[in-house]
Protein backbone atom coordinates (compact mmCIF):
# COMPACT_ATOMS: atom_id res chain seq x y z
CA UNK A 1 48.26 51.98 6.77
CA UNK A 2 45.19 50.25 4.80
CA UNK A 3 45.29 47.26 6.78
CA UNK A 4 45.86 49.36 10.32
CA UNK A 5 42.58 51.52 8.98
CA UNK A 6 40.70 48.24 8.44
CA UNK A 7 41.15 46.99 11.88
CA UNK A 8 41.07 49.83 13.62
CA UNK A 9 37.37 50.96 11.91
CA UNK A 10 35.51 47.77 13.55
CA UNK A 11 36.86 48.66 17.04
CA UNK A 12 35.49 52.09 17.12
CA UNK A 13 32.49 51.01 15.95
CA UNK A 14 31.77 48.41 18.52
CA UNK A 15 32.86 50.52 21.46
CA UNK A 16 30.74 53.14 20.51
CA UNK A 17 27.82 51.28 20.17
CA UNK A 18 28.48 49.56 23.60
CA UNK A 19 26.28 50.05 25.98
CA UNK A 20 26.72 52.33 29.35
CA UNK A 21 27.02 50.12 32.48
CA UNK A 22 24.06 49.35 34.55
CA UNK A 23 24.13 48.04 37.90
CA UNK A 24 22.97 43.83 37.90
CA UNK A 25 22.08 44.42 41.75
CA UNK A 26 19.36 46.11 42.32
CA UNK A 27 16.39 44.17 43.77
CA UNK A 28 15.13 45.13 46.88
CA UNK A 29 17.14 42.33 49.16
CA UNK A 30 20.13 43.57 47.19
CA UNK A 31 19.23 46.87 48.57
CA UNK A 32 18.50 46.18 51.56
CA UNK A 33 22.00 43.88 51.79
CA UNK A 34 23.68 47.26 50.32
CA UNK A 35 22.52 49.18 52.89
CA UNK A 36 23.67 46.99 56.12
CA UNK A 37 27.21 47.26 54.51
CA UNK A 38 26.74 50.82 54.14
CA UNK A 39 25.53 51.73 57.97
CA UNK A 40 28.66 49.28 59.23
CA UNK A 41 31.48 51.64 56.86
CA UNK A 42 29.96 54.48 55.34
CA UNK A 43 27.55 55.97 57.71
CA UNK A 44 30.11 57.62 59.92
CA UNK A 45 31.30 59.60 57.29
CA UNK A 46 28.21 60.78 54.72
CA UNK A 47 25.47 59.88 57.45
CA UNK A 48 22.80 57.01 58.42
CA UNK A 49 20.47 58.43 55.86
CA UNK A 50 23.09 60.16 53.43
CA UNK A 51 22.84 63.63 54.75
CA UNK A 52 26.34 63.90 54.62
CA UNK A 53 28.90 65.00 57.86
CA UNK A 54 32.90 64.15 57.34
CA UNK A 55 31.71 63.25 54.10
CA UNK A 56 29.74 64.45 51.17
CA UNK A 57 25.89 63.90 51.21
CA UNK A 58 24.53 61.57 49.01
CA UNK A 59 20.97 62.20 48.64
CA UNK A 60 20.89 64.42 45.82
CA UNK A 61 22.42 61.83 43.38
CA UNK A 62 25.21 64.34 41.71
CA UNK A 63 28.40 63.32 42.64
CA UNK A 64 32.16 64.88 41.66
CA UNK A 65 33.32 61.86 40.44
CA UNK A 66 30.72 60.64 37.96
CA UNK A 67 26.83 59.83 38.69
CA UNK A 68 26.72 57.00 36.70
CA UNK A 69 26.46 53.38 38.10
CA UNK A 70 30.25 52.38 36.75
CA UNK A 71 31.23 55.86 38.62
CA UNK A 72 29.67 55.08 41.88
CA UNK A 73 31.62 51.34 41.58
CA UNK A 74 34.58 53.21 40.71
CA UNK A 75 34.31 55.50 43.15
CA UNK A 76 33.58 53.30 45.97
CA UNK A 77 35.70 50.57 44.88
CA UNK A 78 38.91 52.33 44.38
CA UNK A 79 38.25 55.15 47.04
CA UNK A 80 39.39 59.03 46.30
CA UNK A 81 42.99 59.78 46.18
CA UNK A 82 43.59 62.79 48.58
CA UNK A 83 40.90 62.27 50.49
CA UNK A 84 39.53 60.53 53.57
CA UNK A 85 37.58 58.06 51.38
CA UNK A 86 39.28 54.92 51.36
CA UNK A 87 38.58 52.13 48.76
CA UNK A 88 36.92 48.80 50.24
CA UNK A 89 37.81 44.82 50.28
CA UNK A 90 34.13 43.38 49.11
CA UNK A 91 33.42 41.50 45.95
CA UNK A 92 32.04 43.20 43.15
CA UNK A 93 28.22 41.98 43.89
CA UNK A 94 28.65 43.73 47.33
CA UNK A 95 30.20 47.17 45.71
CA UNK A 96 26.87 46.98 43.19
CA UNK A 97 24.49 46.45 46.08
CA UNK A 98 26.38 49.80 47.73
CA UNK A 99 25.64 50.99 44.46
CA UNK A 100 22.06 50.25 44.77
CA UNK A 101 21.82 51.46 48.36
CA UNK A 102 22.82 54.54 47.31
CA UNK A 103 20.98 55.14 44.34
CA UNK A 104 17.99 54.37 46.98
CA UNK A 105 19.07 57.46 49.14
CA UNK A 106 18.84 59.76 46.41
CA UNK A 107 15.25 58.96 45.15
CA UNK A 108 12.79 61.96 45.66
CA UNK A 109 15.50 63.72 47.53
CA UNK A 110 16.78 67.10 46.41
CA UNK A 111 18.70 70.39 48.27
CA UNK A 112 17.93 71.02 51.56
CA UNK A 113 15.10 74.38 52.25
CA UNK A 114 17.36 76.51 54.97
CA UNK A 115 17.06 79.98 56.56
CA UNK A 116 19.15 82.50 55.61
CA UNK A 117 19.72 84.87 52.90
CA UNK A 118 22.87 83.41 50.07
CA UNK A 119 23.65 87.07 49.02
CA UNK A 120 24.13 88.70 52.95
CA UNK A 121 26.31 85.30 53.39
CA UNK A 122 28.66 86.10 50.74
CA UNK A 123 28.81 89.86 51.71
CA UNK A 124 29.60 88.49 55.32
CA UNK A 125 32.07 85.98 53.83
CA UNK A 126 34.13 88.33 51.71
CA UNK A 127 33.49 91.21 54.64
CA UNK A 128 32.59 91.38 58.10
CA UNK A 129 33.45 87.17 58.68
CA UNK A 130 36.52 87.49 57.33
CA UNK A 131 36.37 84.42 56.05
CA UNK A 132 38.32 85.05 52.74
CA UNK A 133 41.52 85.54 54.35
CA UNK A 134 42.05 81.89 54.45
CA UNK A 135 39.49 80.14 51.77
CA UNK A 136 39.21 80.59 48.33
CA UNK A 137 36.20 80.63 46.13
CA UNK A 138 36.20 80.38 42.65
CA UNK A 139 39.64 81.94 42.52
CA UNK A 140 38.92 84.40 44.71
CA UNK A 141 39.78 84.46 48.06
CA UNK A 142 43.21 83.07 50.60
CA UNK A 143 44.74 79.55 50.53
CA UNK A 144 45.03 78.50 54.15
CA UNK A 145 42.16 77.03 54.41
CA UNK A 146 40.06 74.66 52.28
CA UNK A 147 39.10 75.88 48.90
CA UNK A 148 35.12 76.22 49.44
CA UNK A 149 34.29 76.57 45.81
CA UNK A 150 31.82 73.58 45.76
CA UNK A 151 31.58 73.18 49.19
CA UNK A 152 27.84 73.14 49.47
CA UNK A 153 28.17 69.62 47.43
CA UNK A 154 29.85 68.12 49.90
CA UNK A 155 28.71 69.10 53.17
CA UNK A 156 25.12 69.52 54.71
CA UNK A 157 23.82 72.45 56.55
CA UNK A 158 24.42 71.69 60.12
CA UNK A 159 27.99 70.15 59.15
CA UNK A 160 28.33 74.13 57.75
CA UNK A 161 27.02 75.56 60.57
CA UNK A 162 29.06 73.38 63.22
CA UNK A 163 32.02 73.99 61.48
CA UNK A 164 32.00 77.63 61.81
CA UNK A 165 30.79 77.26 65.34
CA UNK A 166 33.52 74.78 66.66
CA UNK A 167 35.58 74.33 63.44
CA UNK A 168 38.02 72.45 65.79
CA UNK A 169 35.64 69.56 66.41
CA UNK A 170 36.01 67.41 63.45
CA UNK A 171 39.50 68.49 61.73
CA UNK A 172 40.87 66.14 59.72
CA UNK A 173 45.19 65.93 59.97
CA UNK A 174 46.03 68.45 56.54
CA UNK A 175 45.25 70.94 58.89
CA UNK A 176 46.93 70.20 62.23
CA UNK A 177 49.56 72.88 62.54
CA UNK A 178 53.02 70.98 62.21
CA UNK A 179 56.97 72.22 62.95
CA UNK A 180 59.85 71.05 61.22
CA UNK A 181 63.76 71.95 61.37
CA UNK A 182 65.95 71.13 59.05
CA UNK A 183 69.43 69.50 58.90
CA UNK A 184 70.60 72.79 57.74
CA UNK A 185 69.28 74.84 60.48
CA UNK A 186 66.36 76.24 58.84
CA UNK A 187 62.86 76.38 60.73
CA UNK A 188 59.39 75.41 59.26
CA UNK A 189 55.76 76.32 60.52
CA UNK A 190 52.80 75.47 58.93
CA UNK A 191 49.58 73.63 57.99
CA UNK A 192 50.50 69.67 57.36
CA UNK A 193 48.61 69.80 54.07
CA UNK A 194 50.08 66.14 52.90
CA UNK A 195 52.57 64.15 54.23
CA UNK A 196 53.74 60.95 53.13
CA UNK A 197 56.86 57.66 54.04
CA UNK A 198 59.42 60.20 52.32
CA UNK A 199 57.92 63.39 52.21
CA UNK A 200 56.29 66.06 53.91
CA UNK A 201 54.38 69.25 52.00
CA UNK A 202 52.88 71.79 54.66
CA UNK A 203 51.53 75.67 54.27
CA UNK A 204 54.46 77.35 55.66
CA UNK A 205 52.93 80.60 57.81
CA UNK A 206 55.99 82.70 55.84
CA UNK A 207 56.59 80.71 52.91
CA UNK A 208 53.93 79.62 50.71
CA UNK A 209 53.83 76.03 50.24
CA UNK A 210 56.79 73.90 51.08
CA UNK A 211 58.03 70.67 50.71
CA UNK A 212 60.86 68.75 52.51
CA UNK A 213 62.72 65.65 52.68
CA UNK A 214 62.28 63.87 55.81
CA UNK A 215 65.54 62.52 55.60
CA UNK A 216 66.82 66.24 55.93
CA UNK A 217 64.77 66.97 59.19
CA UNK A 218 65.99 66.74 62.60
CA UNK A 219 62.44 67.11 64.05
CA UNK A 220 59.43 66.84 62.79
CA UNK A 221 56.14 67.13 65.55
CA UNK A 222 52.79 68.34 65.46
CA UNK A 223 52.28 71.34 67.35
CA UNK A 224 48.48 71.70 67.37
CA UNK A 225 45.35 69.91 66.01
CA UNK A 226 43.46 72.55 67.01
CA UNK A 227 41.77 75.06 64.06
CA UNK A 228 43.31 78.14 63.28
CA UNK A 229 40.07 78.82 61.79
CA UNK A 230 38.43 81.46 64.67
CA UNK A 231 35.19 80.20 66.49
CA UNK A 232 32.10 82.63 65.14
CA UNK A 233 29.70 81.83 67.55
CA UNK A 234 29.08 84.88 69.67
CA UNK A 235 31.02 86.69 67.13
CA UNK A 236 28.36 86.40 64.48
CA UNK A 237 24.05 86.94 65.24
CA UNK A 238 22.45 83.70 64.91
CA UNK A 239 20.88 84.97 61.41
CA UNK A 240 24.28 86.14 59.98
CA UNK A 241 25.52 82.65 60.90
CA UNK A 242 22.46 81.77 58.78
CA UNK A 243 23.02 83.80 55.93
CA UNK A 244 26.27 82.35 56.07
CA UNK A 245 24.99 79.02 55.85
CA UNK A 246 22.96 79.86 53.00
CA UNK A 247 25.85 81.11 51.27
CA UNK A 248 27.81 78.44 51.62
CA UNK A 249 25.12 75.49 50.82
CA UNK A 250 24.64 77.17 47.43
CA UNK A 251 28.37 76.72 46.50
CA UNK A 252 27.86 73.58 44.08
CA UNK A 253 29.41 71.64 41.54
CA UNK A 254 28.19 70.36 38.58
CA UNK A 255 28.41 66.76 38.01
CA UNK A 256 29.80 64.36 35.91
CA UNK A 257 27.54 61.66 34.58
CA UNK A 258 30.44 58.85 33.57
């Protein structure tokens, strides 16, 4: 035990006083080389200037998965498990000058300033909109529909507004509505929620969450990729869809720094 104390000590020590990674890329042709791989592969999902869409928006500089510069490399290196961010094939200088591309949309930029009154959204949200019938926030709310606890960190205003205007424009394939029949007889309807070679897990419309075997089905087909999310425009004034807005902008996360 002496000996294991001895060399275990001088470990601790070191890593502790090891410093916190800093990006090596970050002159202004790295940049500007950052940012041409970022408009080719990233742009379509967080937006040509980082105002987010698909994606989260990036010019605040607080991000789920870590702010730091060995985050961001993480992040966009490996790509988010569950989620429509893939990891990339560049070197590492090319993931750093992301890195620094990034970092570059986030200087001087903070929360958008957007009509709308936060507290009427919520009242409309838990009320009128109906809207917590099928999303959850903060433990408080349905589960057929995306948990919106943080949503505001992830998508911009006019993402929020077009997706409770024509929430069937841009949905992504955990929501298509999906049948499935079993071997057995028995009949499945739901929300695909994940799917993968062997399995499929969907929001059963009786059942709560299910999962089943593919090799146990004897069909399996999507039904609809159309939203079961209602359309609000012309259901909702233009300055409840506002307040809604509002409401849902200020639903952030905190971020992690490492």
């Amino acid at each position: 035990m002496p000996i294991l104390l001895f060399c275990w000590l001088p470990v601790v020590a070191l890593w502790a006083q090891s410093p916190v990674v800093k990006n090596p890329r970050t002159t202004p042709e790295d940049v500007a080389a950052g940012g041409r791989i970022y408009r080719s592969h990233c742009a379509e999902c967080h937006g040509l200037k980082g105002e987010g869409g698909r994606g989260p928006g990036l010019t605040r500089g607080e991000y789920r998965h870590g702010s730091g510069d060995a985050a961001l490399f993480n992040t966009i290196n490996n790509g988010i498990s569950g989620t429509q961010m893939p990891g990339v094939y560049y070197e590492d200088h090319q993931i750093w000058q992301i890195v620094a591309f990034v970092r570059s949309l986030a200087s001087g930029a903070g929360r958008q300033k957007i009509p709308g009154n936060s507290f009427a959204g919520e009242k409309i949200f838990f009320g009128k909109g109906g809207c917590a019938g099928c999303h959850m926030v903060n433990g408080r709310g349905g589960r057929f529909g995306p948990d919106l606890s943080a949503i505001g960190s992830s998508r911009n205003p006019s993402n929020l507004r077009a997706s409770i205007l024509r929430p069937s424009d841009d949905l992504p394939m955990q929501w298509w509505t999906v049948e499935a029949v079993t071997k057995a007889g028995a009949n499945y309807r739901g929300l695909r929620f994940n799917e993968d070679t062997y399995t499929i897990q969907l929001f059963d419309f009786r059942k709560d969450l299910v999962s089943l075997r593919k090799a146990d089905l004897t069909r399996l087909q999507v039904e609809s990729k159309t939203s079961s999310m209602p359309v609000y425009e012309g259901k909702l004034a233009s300055s409840e869809i506002d307040d809604l807005v509002a409401y849902l902008y200020g639903l952030q996360r905190k971020a992690r720094e490492e």
